[in-house]
PDB file of N, CA and C in Angstrom:
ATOM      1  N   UNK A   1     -30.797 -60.982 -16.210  1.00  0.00           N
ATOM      2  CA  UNK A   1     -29.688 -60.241 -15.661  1.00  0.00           C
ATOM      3  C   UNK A   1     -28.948 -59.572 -16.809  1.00  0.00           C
ATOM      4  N   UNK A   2     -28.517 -58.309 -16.644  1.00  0.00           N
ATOM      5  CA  UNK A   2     -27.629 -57.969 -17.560  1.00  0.00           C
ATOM      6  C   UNK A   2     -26.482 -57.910 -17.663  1.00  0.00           C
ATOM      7  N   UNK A   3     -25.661 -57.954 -18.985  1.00  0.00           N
ATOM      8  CA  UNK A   3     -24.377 -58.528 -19.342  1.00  0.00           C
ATOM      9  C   UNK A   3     -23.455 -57.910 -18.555  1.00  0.00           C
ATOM     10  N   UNK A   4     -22.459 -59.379 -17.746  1.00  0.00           N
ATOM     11  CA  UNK A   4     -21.594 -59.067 -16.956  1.00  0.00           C
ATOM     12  C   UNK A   4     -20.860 -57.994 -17.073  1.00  0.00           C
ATOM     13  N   UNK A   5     -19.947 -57.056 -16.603  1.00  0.00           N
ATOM     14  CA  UNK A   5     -18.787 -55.962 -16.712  1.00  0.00           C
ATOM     15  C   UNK A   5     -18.198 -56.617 -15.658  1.00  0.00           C
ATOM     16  N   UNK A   6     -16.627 -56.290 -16.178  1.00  0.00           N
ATOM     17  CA  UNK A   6     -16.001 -57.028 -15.718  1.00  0.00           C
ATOM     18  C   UNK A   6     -14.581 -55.691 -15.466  1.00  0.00           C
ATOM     19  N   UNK A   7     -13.857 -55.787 -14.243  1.00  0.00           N
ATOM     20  CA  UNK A   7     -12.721 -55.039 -14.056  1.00  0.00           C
ATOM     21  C   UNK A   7     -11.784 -55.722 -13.759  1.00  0.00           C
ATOM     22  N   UNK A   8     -10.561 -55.130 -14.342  1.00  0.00           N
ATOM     23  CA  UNK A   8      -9.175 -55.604 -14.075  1.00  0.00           C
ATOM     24  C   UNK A   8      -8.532 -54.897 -12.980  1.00  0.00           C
ATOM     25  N   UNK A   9      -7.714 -54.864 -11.802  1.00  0.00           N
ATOM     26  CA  UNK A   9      -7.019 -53.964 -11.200  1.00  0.00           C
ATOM     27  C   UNK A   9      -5.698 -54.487 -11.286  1.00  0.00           C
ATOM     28  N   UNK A  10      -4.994 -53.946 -10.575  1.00  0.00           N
ATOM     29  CA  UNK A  10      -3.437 -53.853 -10.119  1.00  0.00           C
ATOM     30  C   UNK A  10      -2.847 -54.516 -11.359  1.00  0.00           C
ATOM     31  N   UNK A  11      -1.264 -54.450 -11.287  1.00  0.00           N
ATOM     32  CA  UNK A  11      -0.822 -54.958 -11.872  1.00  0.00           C
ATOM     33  C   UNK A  11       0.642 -55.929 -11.322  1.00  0.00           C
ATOM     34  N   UNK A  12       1.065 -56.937 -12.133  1.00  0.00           N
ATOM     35  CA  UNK A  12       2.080 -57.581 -11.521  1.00  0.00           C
ATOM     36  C   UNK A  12       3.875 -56.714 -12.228  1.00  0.00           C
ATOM     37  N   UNK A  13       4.804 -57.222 -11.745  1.00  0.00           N
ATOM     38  CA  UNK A  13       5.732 -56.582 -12.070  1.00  0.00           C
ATOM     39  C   UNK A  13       6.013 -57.172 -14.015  1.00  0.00           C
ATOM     40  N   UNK A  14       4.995 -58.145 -14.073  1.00  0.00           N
ATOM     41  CA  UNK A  14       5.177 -58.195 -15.874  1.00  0.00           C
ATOM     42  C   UNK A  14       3.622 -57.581 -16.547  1.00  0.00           C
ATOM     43  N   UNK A  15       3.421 -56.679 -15.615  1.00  0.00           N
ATOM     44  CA  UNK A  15       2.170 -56.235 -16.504  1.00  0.00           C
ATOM     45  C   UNK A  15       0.690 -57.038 -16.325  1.00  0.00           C
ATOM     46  N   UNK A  16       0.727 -57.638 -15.985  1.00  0.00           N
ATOM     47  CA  UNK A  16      -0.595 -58.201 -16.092  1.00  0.00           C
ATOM     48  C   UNK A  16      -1.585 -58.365 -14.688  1.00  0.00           C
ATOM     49  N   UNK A  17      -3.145 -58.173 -14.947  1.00  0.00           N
ATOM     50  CA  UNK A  17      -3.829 -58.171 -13.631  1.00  0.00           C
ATOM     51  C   UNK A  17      -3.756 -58.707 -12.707  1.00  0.00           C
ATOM     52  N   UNK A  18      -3.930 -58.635 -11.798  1.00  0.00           N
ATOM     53  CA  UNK A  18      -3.397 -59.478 -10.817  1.00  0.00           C
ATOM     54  C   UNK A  18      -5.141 -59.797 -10.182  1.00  0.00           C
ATOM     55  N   UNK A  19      -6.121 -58.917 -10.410  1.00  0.00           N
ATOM     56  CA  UNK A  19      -7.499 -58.877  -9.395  1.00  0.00           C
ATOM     57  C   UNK A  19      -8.737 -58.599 -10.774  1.00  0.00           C
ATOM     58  N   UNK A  20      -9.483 -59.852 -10.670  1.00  0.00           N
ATOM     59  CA  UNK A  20     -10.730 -59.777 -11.724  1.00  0.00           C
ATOM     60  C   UNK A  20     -11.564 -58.766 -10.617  1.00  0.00           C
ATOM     61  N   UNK A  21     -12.646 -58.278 -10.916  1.00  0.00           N
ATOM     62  CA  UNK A  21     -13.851 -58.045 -10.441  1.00  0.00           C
ATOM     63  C   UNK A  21     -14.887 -58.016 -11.192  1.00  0.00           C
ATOM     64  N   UNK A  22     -16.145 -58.224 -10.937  1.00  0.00           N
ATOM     65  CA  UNK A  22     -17.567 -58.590 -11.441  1.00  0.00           C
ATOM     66  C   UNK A  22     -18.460 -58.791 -10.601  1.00  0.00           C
ATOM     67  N   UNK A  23     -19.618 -58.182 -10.973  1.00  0.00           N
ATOM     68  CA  UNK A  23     -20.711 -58.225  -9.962  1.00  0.00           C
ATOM     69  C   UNK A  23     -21.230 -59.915  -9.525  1.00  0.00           C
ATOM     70  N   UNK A  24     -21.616 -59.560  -8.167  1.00  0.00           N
ATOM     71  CA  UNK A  24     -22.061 -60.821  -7.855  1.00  0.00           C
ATOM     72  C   UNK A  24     -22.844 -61.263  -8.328  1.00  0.00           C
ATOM     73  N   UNK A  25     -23.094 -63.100  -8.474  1.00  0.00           N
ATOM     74  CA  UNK A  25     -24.308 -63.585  -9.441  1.00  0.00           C
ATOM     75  C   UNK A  25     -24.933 -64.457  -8.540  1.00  0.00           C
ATOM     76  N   UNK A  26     -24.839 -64.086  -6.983  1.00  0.00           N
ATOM     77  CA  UNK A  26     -26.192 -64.503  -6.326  1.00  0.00           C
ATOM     78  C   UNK A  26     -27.235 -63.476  -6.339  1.00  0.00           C
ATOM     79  N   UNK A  27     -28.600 -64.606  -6.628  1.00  0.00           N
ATOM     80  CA  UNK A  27     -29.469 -63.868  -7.189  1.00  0.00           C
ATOM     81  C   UNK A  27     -29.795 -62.816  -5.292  1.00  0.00           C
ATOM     82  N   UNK A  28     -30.958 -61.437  -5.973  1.00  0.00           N
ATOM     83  CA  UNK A  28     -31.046 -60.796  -4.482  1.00  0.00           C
ATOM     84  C   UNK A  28     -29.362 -60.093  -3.915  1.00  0.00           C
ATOM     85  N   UNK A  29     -28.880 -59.501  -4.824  1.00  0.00           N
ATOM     86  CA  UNK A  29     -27.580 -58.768  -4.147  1.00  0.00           C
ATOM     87  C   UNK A  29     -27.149 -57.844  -5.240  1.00  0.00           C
ATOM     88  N   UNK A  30     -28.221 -57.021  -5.533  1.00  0.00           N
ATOM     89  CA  UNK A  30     -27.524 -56.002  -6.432  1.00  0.00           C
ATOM     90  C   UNK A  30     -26.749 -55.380  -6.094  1.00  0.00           C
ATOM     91  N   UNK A  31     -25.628 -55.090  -7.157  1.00  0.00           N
ATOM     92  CA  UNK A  31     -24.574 -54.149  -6.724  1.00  0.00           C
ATOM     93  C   UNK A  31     -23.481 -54.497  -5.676  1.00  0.00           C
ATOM     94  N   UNK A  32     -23.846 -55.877  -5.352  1.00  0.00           N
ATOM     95  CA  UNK A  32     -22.111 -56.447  -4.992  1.00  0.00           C
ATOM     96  C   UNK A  32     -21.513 -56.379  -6.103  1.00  0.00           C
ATOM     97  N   UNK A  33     -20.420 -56.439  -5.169  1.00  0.00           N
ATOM     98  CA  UNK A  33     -19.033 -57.462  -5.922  1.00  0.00           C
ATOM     99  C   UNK A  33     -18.390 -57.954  -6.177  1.00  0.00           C
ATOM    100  N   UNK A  34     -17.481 -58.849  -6.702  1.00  0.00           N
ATOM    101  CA  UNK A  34     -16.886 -59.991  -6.394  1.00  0.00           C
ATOM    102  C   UNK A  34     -15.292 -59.636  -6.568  1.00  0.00           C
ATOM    103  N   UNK A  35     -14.694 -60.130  -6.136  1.00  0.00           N
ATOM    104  CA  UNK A  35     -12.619 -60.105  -6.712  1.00  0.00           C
ATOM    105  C   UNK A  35     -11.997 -61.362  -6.641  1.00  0.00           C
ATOM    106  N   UNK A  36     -11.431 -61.878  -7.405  1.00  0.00           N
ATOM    107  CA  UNK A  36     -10.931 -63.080  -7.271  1.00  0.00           C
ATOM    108  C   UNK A  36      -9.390 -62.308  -7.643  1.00  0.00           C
ATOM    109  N   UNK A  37      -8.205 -63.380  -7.203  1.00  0.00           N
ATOM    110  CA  UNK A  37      -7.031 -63.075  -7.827  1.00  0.00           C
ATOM    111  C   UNK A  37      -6.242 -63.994  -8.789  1.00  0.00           C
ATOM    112  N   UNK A  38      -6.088 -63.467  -9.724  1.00  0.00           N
ATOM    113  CA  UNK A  38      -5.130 -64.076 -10.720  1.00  0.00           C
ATOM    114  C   UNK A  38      -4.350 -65.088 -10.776  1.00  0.00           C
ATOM    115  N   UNK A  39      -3.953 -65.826 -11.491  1.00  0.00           N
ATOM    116  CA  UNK A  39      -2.594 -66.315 -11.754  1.00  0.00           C
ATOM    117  C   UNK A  39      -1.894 -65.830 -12.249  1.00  0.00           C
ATOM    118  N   UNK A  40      -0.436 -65.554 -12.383  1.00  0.00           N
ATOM    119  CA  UNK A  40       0.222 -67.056 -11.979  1.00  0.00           C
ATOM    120  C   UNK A  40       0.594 -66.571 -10.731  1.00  0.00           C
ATOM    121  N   UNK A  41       0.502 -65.258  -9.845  1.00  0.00           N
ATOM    122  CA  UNK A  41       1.062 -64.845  -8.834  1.00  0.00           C
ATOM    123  C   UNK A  41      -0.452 -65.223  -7.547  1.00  0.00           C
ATOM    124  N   UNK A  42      -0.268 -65.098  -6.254  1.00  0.00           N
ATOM    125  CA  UNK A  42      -1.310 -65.402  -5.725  1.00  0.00           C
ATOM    126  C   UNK A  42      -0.949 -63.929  -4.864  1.00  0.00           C
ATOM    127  N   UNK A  43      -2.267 -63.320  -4.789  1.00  0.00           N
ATOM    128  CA  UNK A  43      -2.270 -62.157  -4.214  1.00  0.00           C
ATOM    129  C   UNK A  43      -3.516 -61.907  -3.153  1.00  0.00           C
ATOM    130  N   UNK A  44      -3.403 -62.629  -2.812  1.00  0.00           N
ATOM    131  CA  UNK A  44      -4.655 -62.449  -1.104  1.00  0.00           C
ATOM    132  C   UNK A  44      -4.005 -63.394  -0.078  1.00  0.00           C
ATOM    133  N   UNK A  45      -4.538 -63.265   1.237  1.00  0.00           N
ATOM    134  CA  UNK A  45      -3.940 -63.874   2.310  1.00  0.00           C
ATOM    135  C   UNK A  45      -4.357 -65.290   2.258  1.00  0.00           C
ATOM    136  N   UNK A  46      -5.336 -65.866   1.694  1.00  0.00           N
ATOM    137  CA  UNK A  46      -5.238 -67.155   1.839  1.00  0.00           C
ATOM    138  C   UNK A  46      -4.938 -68.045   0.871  1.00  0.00           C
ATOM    139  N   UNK A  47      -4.332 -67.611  -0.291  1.00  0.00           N
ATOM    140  CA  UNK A  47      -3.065 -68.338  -1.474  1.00  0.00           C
ATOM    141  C   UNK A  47      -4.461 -68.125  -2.383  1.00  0.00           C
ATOM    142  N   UNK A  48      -5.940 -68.478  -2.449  1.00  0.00           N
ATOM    143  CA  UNK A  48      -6.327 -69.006  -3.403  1.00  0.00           C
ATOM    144  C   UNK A  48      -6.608 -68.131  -4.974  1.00  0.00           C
ATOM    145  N   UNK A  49      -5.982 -68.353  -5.729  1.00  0.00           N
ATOM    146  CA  UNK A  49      -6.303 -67.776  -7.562  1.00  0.00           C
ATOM    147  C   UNK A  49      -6.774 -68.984  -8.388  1.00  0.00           C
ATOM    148  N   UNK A  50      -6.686 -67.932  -9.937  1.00  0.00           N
ATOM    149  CA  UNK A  50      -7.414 -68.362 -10.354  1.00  0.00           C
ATOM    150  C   UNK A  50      -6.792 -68.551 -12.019  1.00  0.00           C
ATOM    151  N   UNK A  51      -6.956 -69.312 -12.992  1.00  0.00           N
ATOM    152  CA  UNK A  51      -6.038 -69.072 -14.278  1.00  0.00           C
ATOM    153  C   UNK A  51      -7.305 -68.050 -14.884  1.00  0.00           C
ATOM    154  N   UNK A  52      -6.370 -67.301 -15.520  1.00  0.00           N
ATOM    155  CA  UNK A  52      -7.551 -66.502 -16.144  1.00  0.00           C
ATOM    156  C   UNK A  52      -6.668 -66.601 -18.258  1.00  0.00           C
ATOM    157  N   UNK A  53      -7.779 -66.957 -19.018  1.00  0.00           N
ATOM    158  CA  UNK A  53      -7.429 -66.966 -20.305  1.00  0.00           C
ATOM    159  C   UNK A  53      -6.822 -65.646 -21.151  1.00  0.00           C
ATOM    160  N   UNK A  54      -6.540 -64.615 -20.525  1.00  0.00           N
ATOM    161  CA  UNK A  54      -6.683 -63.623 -20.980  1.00  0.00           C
ATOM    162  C   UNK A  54      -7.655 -62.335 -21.914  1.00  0.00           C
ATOM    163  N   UNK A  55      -8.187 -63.130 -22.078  1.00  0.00           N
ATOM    164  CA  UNK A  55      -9.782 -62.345 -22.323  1.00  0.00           C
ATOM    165  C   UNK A  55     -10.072 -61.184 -22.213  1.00  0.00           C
ATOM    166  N   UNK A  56      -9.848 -59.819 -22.405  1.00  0.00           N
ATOM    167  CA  UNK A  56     -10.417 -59.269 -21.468  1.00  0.00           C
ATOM    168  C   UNK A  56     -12.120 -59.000 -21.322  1.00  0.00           C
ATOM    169  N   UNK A  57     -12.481 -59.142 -22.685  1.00  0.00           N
ATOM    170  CA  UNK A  57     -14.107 -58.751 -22.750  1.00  0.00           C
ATOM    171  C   UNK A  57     -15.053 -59.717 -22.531  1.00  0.00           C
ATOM    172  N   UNK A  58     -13.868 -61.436 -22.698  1.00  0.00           N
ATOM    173  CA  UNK A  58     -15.212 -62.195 -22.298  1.00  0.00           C
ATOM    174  C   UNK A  58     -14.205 -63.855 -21.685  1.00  0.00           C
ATOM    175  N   UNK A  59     -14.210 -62.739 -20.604  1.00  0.00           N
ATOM    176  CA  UNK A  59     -13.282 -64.225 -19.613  1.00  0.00           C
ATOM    177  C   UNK A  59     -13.540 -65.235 -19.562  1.00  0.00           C
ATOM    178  N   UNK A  60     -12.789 -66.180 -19.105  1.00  0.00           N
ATOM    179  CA  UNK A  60     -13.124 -67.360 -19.362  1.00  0.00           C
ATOM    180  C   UNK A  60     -11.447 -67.892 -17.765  1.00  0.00           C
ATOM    181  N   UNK A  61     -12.372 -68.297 -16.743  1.00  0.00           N
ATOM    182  CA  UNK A  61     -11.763 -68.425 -15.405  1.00  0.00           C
ATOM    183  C   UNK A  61     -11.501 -70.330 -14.550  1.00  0.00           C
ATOM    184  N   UNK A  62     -10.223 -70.656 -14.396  1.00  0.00           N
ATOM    185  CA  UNK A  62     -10.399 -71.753 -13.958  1.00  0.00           C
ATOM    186  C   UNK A  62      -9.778 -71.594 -12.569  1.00  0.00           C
ATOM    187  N   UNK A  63      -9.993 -72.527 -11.403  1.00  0.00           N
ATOM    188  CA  UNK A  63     -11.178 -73.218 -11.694  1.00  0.00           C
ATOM    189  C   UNK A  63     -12.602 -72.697 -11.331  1.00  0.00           C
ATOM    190  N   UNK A  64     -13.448 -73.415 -11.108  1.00  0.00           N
ATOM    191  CA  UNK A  64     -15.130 -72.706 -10.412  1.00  0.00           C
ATOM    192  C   UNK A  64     -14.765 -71.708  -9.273  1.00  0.00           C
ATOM    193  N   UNK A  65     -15.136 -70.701  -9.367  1.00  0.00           N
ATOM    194  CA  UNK A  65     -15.379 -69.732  -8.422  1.00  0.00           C
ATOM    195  C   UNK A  65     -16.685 -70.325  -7.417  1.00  0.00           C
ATOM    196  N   UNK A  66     -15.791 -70.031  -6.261  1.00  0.00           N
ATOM    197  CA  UNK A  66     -17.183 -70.872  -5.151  1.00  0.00           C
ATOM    198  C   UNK A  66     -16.786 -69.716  -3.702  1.00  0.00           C
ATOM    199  N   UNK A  67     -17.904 -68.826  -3.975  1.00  0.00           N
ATOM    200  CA  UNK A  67     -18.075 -68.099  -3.026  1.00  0.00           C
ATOM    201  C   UNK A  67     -19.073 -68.609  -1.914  1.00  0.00           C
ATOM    202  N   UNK A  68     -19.698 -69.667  -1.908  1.00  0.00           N
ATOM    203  CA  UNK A  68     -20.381 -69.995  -1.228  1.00  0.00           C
ATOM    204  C   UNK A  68     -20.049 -70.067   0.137  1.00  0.00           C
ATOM    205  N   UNK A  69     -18.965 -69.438   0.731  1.00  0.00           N
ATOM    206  CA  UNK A  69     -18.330 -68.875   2.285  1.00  0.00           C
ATOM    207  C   UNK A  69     -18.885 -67.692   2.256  1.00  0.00           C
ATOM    208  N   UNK A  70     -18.867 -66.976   1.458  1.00  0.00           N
ATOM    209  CA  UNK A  70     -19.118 -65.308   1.522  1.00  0.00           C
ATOM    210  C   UNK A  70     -20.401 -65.121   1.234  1.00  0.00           C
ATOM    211  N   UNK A  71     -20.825 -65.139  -0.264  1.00  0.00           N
ATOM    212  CA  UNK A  71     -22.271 -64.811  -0.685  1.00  0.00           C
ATOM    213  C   UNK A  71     -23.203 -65.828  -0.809  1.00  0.00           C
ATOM    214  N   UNK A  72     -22.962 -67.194  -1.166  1.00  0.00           N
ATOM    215  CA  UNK A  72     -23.300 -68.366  -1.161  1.00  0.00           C
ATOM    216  C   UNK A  72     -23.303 -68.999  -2.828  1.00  0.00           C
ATOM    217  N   UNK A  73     -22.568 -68.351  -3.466  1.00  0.00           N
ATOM    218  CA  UNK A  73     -22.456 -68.069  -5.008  1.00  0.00           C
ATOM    219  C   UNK A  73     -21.472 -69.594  -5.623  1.00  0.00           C
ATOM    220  N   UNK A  74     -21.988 -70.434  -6.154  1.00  0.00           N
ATOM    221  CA  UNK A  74     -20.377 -71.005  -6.767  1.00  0.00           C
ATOM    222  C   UNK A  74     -21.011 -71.605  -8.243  1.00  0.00           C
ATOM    223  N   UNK A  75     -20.017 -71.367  -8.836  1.00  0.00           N
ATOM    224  CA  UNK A  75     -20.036 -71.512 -10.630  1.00  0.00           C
ATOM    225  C   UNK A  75     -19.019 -71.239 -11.520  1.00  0.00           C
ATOM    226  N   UNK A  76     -19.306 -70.552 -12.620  1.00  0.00           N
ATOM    227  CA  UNK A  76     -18.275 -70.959 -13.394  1.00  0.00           C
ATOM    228  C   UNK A  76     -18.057 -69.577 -14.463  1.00  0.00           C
ATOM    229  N   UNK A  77     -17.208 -69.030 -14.773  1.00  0.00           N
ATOM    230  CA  UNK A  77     -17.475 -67.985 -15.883  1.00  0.00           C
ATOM    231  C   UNK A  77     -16.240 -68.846 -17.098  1.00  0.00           C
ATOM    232  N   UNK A  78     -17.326 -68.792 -17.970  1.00  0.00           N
ATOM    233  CA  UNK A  78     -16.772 -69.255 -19.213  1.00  0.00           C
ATOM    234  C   UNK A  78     -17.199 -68.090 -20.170  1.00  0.00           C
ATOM    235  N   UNK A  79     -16.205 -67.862 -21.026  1.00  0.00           N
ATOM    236  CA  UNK A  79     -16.330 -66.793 -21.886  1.00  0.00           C
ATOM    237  C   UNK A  79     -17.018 -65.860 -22.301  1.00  0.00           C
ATOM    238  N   UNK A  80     -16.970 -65.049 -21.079  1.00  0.00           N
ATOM    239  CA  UNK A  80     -17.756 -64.004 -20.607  1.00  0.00           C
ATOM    240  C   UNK A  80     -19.346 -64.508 -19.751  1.00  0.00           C
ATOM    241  N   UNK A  81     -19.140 -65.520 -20.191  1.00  0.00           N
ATOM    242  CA  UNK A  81     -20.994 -66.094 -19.535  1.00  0.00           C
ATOM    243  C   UNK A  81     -20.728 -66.885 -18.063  1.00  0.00           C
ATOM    244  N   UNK A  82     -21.443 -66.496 -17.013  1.00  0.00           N
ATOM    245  CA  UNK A  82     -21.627 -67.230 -15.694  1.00  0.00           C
ATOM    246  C   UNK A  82     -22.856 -68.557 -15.419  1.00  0.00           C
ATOM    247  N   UNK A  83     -22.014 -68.949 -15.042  1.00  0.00           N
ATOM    248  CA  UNK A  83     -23.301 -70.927 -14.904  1.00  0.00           C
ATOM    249  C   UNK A  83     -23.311 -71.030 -13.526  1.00  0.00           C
ATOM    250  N   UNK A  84     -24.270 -71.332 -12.953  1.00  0.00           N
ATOM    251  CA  UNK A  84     -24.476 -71.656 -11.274  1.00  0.00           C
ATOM    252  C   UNK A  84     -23.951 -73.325 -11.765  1.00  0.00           C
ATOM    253  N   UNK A  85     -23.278 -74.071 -10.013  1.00  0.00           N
ATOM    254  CA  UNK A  85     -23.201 -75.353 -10.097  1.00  0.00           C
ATOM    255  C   UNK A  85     -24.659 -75.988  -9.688  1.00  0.00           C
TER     256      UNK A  85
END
């Protein structure tokens, strides 16, 4: 697979992202994509974020991202690199 890219959107009223995005890392789904939301503010309807280290080129996200409702995806991005559980 090739090396993640990763987007920042929106911003909070102190500047900072509020929405990661990155392609999905279930295998068989090119060209999804994923959004999680930030800390320390929670910005989607069902509360859940995420701490993000500030990183921008090679994130590093707590806790496990577990899409496994949506794409069936759950793991981990540690500094810039993604791990299946």
């Amino acid at each position: 697979m090739a090396e993640p890219t990763f987007a920042f959107l929106g911003t909070d009223a102190e500047g900072r992202p509020k929405w990661l995005v990155f392609p999905c890392q279930r295998p068989g789904q090119p060209g999804e994509q994923c959004q999680i939301a930030l800390r320390p503010s929670q910005h989607n309807a069902v509360g859940a974020s995420w701490a993000w280290d500030g990183n921008r080129d090679a994130p590093t996200i707590t806790p496990s991202i577990d899409c496994s409702r949506v794409c069936g995806w759950h793991g981990w991005l540690t500094a810039g690199q993604f791990r299946t559980a």
